[in-house]
Structure formats: structure tokens, C-alpha cells
N, C-alpha and C. Protein backbone atom coordinates (compact mmCIF):
# COMPACT_ATOMS: atom_id res chain seq x y z
N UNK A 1 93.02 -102.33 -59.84
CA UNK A 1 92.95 -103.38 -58.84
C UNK A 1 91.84 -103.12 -57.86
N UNK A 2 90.77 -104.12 -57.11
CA UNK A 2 90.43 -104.54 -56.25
C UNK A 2 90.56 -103.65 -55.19
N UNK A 3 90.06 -102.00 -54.65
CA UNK A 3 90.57 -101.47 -53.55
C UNK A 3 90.48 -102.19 -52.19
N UNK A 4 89.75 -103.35 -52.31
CA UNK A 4 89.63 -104.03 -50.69
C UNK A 4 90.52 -104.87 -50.59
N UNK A 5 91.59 -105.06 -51.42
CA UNK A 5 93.04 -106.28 -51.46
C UNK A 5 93.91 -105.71 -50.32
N UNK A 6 94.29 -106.28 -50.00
CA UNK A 6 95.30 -105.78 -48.95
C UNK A 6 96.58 -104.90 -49.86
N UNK A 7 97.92 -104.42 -49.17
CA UNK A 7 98.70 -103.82 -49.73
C UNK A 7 99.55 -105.04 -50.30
N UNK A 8 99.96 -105.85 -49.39
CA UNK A 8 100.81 -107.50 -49.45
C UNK A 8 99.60 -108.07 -50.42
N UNK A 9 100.05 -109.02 -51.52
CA UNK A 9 99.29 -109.68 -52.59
C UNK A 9 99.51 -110.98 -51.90
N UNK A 10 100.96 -111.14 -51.77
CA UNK A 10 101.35 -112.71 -51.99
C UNK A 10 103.01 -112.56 -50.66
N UNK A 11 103.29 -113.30 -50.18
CA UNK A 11 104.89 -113.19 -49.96
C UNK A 11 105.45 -114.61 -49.88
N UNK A 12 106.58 -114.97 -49.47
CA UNK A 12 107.14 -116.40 -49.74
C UNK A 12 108.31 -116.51 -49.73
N UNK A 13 108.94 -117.13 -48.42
CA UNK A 13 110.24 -117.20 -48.42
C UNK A 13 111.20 -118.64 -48.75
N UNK A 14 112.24 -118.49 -48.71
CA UNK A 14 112.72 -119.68 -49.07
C UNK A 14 114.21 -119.76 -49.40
N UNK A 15 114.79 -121.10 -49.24
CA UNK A 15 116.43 -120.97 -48.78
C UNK A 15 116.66 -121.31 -50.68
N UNK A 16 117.61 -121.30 -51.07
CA UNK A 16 118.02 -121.12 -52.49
C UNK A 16 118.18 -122.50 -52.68
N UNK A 17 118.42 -123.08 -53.89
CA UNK A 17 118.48 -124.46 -54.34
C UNK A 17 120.08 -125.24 -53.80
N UNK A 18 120.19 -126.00 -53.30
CA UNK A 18 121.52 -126.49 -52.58
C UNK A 18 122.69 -126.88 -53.42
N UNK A 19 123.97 -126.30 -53.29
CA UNK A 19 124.28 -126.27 -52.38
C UNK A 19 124.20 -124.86 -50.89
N UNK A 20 123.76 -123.85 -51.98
CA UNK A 20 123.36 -122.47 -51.73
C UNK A 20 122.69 -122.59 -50.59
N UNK A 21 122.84 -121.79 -49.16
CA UNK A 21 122.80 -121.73 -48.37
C UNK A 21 122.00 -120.45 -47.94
N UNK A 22 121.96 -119.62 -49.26
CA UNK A 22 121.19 -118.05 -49.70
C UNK A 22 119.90 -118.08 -49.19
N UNK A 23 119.43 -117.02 -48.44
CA UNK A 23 118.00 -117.12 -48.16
C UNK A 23 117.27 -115.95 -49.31
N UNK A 24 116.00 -115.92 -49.46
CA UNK A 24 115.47 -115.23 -50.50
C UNK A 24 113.60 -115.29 -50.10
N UNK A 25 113.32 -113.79 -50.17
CA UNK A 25 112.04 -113.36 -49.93
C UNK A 25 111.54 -112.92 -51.67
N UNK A 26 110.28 -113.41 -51.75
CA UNK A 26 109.53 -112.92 -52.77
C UNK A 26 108.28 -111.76 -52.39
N UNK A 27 107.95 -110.88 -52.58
CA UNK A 27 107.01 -110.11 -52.23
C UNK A 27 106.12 -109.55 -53.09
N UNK A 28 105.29 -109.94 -53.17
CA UNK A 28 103.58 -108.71 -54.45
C UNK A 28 103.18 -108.24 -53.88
N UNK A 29 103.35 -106.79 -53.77
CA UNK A 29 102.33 -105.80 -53.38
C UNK A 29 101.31 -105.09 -54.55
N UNK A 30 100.41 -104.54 -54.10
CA UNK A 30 99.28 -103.55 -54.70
C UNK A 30 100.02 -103.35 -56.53
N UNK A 31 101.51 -102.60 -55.82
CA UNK A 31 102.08 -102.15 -57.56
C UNK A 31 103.50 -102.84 -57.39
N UNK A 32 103.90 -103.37 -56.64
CA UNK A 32 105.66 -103.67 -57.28
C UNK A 32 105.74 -105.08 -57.17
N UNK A 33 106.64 -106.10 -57.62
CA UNK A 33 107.29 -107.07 -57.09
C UNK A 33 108.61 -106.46 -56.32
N UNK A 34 108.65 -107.18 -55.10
CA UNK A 34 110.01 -107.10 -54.35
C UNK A 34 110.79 -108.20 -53.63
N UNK A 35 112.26 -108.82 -54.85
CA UNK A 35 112.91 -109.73 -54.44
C UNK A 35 114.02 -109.28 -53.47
N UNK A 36 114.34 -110.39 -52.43
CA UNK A 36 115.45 -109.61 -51.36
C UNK A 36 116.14 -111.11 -51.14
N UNK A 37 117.25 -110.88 -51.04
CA UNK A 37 118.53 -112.27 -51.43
C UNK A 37 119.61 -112.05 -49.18
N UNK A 38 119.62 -112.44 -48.81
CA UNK A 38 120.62 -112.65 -47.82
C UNK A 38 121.55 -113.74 -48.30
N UNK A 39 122.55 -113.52 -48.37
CA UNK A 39 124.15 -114.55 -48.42
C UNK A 39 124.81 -114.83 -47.26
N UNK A 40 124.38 -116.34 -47.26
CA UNK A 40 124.68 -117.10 -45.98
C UNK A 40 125.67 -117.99 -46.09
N UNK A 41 126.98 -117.57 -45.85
CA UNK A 41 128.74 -118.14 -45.75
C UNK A 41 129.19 -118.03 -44.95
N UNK A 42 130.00 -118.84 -44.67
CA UNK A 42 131.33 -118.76 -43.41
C UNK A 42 132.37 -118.31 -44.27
N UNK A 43 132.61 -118.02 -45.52
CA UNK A 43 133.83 -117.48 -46.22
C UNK A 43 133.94 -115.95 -45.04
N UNK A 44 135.22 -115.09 -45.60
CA UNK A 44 135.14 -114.25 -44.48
C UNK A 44 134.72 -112.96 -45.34
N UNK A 45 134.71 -113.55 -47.05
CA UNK A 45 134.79 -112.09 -47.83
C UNK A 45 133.14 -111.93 -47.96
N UNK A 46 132.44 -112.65 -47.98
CA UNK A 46 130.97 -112.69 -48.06
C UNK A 46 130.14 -112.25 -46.86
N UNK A 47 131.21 -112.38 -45.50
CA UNK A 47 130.68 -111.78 -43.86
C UNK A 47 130.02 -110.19 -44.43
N UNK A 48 130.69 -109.46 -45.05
CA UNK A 48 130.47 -107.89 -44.82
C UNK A 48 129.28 -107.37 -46.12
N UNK A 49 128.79 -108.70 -46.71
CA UNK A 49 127.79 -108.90 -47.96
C UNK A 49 125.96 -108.16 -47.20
N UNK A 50 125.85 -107.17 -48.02
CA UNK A 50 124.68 -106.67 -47.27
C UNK A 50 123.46 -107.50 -47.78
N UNK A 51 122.57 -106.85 -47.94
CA UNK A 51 120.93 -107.59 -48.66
C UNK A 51 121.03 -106.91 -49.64
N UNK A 52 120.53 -107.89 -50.30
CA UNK A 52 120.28 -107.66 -52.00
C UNK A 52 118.79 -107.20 -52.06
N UNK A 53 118.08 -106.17 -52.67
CA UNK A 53 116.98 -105.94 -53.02
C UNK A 53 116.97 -105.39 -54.58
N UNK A 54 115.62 -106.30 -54.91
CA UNK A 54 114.95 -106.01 -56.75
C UNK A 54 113.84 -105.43 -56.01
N UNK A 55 112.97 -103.79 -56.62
CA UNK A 55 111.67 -103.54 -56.61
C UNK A 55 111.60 -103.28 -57.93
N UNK A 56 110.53 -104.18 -58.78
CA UNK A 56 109.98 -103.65 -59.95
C UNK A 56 108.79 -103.68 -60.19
N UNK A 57 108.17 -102.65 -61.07
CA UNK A 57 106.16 -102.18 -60.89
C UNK A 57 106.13 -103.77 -61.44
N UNK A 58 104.52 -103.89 -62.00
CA UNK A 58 104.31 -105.00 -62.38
C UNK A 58 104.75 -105.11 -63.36
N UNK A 59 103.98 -103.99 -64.17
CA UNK A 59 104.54 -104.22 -65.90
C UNK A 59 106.20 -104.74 -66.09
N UNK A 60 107.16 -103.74 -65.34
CA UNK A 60 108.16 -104.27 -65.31
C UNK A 60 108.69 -105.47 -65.19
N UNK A 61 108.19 -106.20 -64.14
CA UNK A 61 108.27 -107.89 -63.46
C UNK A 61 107.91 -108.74 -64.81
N UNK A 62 106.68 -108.29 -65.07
CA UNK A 62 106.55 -109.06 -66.54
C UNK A 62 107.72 -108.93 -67.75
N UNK A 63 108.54 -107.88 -67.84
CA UNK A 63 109.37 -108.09 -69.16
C UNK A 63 110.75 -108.42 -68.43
N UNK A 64 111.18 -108.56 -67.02
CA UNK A 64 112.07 -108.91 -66.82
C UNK A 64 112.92 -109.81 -66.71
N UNK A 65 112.80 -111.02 -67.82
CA UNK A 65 113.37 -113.12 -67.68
C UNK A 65 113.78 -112.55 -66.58
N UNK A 66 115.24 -112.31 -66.37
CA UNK A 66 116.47 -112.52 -65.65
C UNK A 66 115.60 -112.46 -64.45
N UNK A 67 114.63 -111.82 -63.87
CA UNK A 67 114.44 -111.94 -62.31
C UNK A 67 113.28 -113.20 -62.54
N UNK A 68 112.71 -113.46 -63.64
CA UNK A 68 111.95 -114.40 -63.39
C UNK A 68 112.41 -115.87 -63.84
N UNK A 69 113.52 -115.95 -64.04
CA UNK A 69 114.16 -117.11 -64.38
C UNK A 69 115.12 -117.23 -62.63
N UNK A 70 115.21 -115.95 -61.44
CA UNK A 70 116.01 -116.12 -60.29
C UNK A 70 114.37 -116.73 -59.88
N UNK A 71 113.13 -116.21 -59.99
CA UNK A 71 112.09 -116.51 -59.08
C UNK A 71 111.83 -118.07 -59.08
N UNK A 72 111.68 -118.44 -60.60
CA UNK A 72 111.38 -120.30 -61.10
C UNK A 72 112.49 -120.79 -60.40
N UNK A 73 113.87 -120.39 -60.28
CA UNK A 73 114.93 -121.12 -59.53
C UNK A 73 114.57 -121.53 -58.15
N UNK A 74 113.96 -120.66 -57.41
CA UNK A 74 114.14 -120.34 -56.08
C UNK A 74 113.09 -120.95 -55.33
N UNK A 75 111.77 -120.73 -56.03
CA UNK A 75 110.55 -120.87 -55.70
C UNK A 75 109.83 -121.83 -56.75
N UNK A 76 110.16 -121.84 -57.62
CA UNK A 76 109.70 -123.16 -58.71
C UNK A 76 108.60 -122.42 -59.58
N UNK A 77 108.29 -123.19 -60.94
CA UNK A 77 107.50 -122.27 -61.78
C UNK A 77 105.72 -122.26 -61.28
N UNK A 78 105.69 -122.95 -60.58
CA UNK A 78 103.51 -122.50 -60.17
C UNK A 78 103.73 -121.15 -59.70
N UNK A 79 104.81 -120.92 -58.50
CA UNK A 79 105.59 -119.56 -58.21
C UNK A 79 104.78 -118.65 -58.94
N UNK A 80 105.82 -118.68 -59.86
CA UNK A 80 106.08 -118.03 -61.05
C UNK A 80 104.89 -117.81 -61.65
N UNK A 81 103.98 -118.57 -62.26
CA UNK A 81 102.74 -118.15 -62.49
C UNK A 81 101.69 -117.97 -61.91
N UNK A 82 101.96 -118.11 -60.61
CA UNK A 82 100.43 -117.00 -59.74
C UNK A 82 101.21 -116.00 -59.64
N UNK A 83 102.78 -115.48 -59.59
CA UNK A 83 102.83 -114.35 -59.57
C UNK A 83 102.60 -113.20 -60.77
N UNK A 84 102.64 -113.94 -62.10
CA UNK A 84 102.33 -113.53 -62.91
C UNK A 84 101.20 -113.09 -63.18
N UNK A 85 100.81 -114.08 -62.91
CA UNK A 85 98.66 -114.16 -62.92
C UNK A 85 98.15 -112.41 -61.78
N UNK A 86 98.66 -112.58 -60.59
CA UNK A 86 98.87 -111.38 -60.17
C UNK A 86 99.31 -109.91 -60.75
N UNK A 87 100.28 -110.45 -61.52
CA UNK A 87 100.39 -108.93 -62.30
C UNK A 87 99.80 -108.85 -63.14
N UNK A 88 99.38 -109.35 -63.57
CA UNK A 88 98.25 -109.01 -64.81
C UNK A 88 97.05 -108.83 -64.15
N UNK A 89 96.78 -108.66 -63.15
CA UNK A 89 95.19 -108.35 -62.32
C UNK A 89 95.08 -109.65 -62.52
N UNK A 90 95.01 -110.85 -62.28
CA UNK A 90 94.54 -112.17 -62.37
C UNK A 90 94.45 -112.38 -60.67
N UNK A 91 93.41 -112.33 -60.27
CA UNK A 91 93.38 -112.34 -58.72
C UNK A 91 92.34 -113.94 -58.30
N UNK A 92 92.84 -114.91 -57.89
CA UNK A 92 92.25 -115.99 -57.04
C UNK A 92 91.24 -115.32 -55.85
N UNK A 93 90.55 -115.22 -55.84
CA UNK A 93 89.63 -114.35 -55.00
C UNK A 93 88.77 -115.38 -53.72
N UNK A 94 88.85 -116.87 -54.37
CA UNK A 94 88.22 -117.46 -53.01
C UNK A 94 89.59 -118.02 -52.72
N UNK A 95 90.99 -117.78 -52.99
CA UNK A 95 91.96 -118.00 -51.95
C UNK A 95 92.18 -117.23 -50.69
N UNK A 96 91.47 -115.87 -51.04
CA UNK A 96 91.62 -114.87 -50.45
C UNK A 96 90.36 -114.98 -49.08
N UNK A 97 89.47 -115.39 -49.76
CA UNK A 97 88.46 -116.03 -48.60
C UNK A 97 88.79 -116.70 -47.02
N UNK A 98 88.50 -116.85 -45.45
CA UNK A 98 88.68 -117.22 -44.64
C UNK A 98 88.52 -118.43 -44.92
N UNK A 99 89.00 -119.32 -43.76
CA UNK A 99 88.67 -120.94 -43.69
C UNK A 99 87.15 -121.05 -43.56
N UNK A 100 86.36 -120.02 -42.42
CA UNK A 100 85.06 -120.31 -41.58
C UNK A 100 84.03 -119.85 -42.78
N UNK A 101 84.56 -119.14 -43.60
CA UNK A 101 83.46 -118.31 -44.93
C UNK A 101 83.70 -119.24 -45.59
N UNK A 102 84.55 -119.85 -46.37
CA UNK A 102 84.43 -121.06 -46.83
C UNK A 102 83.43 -122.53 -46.42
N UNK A 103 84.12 -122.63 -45.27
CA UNK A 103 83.17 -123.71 -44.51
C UNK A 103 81.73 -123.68 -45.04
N UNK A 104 81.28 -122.69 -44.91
CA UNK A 104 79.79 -121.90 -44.32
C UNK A 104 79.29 -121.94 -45.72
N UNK A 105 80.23 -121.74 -46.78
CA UNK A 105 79.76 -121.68 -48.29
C UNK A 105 79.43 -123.26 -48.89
N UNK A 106 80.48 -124.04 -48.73
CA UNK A 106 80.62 -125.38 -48.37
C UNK A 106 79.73 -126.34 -48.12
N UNK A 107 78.80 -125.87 -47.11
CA UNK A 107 78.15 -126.90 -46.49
C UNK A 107 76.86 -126.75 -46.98
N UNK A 108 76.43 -125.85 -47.97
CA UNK A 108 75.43 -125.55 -48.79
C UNK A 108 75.49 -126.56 -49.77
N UNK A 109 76.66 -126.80 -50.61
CA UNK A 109 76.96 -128.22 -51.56
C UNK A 109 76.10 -129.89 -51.05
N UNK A 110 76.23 -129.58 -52.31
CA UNK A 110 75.47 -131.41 -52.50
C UNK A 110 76.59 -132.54 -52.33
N UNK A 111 76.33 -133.30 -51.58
CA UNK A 111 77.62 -134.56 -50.90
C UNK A 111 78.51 -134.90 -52.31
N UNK A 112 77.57 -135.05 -53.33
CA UNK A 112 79.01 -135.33 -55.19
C UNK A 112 79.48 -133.86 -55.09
N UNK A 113 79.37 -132.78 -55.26
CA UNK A 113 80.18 -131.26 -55.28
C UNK A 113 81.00 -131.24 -54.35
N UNK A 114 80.66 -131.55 -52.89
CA UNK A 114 81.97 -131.42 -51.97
C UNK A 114 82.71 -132.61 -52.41
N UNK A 115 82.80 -134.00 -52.99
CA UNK A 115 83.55 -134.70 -53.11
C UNK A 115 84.55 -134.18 -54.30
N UNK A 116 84.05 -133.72 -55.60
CA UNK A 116 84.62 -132.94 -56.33
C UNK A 116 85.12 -131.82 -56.15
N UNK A 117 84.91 -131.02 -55.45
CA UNK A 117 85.26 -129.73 -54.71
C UNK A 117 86.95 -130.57 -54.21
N UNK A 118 86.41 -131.69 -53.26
CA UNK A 118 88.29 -131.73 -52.29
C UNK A 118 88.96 -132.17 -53.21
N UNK A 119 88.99 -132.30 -54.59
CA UNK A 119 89.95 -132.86 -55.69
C UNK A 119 90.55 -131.37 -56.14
N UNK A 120 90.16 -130.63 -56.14
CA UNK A 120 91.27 -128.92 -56.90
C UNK A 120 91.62 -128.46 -55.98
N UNK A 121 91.97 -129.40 -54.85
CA UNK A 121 93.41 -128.41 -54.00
C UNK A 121 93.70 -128.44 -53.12
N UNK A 122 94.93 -128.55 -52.48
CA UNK A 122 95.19 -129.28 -50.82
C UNK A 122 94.57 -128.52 -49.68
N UNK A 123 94.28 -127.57 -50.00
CA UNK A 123 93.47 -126.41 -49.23
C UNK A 123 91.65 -126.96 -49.31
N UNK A 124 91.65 -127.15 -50.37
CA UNK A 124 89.68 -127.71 -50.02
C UNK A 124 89.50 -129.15 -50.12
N UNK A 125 90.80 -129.82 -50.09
CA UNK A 125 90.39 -131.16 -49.80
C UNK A 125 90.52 -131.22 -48.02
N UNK A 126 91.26 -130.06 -47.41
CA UNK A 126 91.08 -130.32 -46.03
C UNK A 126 89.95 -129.61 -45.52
N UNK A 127 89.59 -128.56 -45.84
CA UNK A 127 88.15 -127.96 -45.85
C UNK A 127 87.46 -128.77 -45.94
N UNK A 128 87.19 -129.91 -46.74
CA UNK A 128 86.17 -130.93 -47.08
C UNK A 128 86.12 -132.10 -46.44
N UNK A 129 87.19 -132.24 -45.61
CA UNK A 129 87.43 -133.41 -45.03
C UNK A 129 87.75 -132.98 -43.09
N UNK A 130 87.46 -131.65 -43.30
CA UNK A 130 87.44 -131.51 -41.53
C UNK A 130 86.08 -131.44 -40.72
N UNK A 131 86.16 -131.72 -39.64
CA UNK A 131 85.28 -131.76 -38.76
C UNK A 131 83.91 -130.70 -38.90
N UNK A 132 84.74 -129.81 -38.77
CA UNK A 132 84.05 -128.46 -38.50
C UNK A 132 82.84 -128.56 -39.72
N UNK A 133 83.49 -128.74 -40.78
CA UNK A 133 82.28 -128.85 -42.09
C UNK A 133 81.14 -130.04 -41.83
N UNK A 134 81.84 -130.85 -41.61
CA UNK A 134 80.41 -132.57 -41.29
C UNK A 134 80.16 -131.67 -40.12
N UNK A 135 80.36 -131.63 -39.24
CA UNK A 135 79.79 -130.81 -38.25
C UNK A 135 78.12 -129.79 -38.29
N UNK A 136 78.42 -128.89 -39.05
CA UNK A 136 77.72 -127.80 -39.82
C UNK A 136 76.43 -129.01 -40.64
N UNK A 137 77.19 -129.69 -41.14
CA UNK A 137 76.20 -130.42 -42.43
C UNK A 137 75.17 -131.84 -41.63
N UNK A 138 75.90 -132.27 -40.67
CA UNK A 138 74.95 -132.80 -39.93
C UNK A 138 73.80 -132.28 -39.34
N UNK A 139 74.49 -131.14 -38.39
CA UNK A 139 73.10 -129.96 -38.06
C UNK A 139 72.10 -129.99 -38.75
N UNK A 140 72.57 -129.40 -39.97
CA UNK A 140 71.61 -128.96 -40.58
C UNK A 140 70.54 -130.23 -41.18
N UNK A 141 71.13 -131.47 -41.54
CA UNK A 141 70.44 -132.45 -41.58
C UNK A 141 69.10 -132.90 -40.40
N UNK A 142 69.90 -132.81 -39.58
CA UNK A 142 69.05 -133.30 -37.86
C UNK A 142 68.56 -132.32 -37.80
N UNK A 143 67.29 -132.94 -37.01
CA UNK A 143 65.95 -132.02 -36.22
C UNK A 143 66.97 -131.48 -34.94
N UNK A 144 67.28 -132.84 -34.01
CA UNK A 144 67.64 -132.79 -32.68
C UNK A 144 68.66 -132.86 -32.75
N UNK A 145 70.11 -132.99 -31.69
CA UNK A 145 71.26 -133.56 -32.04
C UNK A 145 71.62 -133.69 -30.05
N UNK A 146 71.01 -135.08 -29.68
CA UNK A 146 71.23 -134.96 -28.35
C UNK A 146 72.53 -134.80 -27.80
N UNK A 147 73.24 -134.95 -26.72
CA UNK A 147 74.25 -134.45 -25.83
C UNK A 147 75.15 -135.92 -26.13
N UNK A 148 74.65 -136.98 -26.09
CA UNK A 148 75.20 -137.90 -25.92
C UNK A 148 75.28 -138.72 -27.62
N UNK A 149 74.72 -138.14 -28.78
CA UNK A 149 75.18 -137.94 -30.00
C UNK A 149 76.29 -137.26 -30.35
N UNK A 150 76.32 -136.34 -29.70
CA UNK A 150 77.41 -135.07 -29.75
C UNK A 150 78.87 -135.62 -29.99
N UNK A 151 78.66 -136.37 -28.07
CA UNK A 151 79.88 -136.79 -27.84
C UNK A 151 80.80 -138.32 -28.79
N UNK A 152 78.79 -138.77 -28.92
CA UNK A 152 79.80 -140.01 -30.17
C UNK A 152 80.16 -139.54 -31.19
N UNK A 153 79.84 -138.63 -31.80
CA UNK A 153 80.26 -137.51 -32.86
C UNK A 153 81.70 -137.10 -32.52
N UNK A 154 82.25 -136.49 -31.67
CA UNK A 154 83.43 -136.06 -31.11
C UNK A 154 84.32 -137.39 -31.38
N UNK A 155 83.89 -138.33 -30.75
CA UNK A 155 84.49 -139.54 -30.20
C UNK A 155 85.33 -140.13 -32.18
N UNK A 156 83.98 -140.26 -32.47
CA UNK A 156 84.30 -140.90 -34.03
C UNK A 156 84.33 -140.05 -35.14
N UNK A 157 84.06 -138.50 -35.16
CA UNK A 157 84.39 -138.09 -36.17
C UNK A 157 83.31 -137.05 -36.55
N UNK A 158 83.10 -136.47 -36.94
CA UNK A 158 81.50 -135.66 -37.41
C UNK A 158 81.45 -136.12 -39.09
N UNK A 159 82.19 -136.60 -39.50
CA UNK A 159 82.39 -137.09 -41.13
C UNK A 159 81.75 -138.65 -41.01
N UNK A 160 82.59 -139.28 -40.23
CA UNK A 160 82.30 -140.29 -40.11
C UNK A 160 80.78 -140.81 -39.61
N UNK A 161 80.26 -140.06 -38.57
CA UNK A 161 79.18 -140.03 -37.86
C UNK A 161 77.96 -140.17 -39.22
N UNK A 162 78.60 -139.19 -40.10
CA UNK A 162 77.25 -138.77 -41.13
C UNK A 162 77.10 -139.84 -42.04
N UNK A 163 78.35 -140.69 -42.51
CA UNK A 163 78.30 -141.81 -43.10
C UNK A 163 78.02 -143.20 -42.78
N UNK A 164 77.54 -143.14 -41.13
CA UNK A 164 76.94 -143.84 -40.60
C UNK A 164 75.49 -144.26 -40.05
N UNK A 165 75.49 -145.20 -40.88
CA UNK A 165 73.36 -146.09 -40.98
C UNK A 165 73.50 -145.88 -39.34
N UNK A 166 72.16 -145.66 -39.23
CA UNK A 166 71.43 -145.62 -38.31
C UNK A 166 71.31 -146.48 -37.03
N UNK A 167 71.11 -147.93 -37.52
CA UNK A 167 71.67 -148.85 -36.88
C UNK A 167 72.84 -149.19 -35.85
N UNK A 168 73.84 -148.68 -36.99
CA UNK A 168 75.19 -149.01 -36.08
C UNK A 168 75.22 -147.93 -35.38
N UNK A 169 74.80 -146.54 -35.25
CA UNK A 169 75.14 -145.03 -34.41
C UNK A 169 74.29 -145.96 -33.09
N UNK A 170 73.12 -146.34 -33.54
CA UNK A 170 72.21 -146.66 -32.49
C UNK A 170 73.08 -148.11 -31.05
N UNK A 171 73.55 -149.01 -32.23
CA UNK A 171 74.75 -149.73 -31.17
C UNK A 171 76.07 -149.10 -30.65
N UNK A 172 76.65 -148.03 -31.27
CA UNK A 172 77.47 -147.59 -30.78
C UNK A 172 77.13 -146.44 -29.69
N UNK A 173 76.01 -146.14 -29.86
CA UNK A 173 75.25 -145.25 -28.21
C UNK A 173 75.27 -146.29 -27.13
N UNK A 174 74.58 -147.25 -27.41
CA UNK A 174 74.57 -148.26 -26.48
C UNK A 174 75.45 -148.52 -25.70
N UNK A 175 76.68 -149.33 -26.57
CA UNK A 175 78.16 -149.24 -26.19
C UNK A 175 78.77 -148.26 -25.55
N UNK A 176 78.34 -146.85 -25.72
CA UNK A 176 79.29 -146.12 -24.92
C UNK A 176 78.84 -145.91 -23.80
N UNK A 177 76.97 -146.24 -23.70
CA UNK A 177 76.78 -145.74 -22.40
C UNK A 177 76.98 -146.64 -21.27
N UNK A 178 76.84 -148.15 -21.63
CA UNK A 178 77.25 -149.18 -20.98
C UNK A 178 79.29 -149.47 -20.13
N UNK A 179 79.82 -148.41 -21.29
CA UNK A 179 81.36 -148.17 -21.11
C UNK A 179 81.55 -147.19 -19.96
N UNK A 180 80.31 -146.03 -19.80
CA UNK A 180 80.45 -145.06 -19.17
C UNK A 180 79.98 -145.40 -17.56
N UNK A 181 79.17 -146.30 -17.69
CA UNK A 181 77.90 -146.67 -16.70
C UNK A 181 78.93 -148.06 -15.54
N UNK A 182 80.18 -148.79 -16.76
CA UNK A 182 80.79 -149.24 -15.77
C UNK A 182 81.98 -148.85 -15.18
N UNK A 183 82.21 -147.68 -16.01
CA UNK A 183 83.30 -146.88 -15.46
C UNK A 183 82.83 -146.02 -14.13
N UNK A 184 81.69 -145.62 -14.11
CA UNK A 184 80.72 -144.67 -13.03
C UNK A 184 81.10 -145.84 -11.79
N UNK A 185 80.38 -146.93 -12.03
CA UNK A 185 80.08 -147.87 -10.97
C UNK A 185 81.59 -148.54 -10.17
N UNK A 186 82.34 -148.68 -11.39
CA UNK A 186 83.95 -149.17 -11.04
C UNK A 186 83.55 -150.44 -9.96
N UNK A 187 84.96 -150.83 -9.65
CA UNK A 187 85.05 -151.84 -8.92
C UNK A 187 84.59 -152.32 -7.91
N UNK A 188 83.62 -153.01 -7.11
CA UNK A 188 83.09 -153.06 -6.06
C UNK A 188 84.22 -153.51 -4.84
């Protein structure tokens, strides 16, 4: 494995399928899976019920159904196969990436790649669709980016801003400064 991975791979908690009231932690570290079960009853014989803990290496996790038929229960089968994918060294490596290193990688793309990019995953379709990125990608477009661009930028969007002709940015400056200019002056 990867010595710069953290010790934690993956973790994930979650209440058991209903009517079950059971809470249940999944954990991947470096070498083990570790499942842990709490039993949550008002019966009085289940009060004195301690925590349940499974640690097994990887190899193990892989030949074990019975804990991976409790994991697909609990956590559902995608679960189940990134944790797998994990034990087998199968490592997602730009999940592991920051939001801002992403961004920054991002805004290098051609406007069809980031549109294709926010289609594989609820994670880079919001990457692709936040501020911070049109933000970055306008910059870099513009020579200048005056004070009072900025703020119509803020105002309407930095996405939006970029998908906007020239024209209309140019009436909507207008508009705001005329909004600002009679708000300054106010009521006589």
C-alpha cells in the first residue's frame, strides 16, 4: 500500500435497516476491516448488551460472505464494493484529493471536459458547478477584473457571469450603479 494513505481508508456509520434500531460503524484501515454493532432497545434483557466488534485483515474480509452480506445489509452494495476495491489495493486516489487541489486542477479543463467531468459524480458535479471554480476560470480569462465587476459577479454568480455576452454584463453594470447611486442620494 501507498505509505502516504492515512491509517483510516474509509469509515461510515449508519442505523441498521428498520425496524432495527441497531447502530453500526464500518471501518478500513491500512490492514483490517473493523465492524462494530451497538443494540438499541428498551427491552430490559438487551439494556446490559455490550458492543459487538468484527476485526478482520483484508484478505480475510474478502473470504468472509457472512460479514459481507451484514455490510450490503447495512450500508448497501456500492458499500460493499469500494470496500472491496480497497482491499484489494484498488485505491480512488483523486477521491482522496482536497476540494481546492481539485478546483485548481479543474480550471485547466476545456468548458466540454468540465461539463463531462460534472456527469461521474455528485462530488464533481458540485466542484463544477461552484463559484469558486467560474471564479478561478474567469480570472484567468480577463486581463482586468474591475471592483465593480467583482461585485456583479458576487451578486449573479461567477458561473453565470461567464455565460454572459458582453452586452447584457455591460447593462447590468449600468443598472446596478444607477440602483446604488439612488440608494446613496435617497429621499430628498
Amino acid at each position: 500500500m501507498a505509505s502516504w494513505l492515512p491509517e483510516t481508508l474509509f469509515e461510515i456509520l449508519g442505523q441498521g435497516p428498520a425496524p432495527s434500531k441497531d447502530y453500526y460503524q464500518l471501518l478500513v484501515t491500512r490492514s483490517q476491516v473493523i465492524f462494530r454493532w451497538w443494540k438499541i432497545s428498551l427491552r430490559s434483557e438487551y439494556r446490559s448488551t455490550k458492543t459487538g466488534e468484527i476485526k478482520e485483515s483484508h484478505e480475510d474480509f474478502l473470504e468472509n460472505s457472512r460479514l459481507q452480506v451484514q455490510v450490503a445489509l447495512i450500508f448497501g452494495t456500492r458499500i460493499l464494493d469500494y470496500v472491496f476495491n480497497l482491499c484489494e489495493g484498488k485505491f480512488d486516489f483523486l477521491e482522496r484529493l482536497s476540494d481546492n487541489l481539485l478546483l485548481s486542477i479543474i480550471s485547466y479543463l476545456d468548458l466540454e471536459d468540465i461539463s463531462r467531468l460534472s456527469q461521474t459524480s455528485h462530488r464533481f458535479a458540485k466542484l463544477c458547478m461552484s463559484d469558486k471554480l467560474w471564479e478561478q476560470i474567469v480570472q484567468s480569462a480577463c486581463d482586468n477584473i474591475s471592483p465593480d465587476m467583482r461585485a456583479l459577479a458576487e451578486d449573479m454568480g461567477w458561473r453565470q457571469m461567464f455565460f454572459t455576452n458582453k452586452l447584457q454584463l455591460q447593462r447590468r453594470l449600468r443598472k446596478r450603479k444607477q440602483r446604488q447611486e439612488s440608494q446613496r442620494d435617497g429621499p430628498l
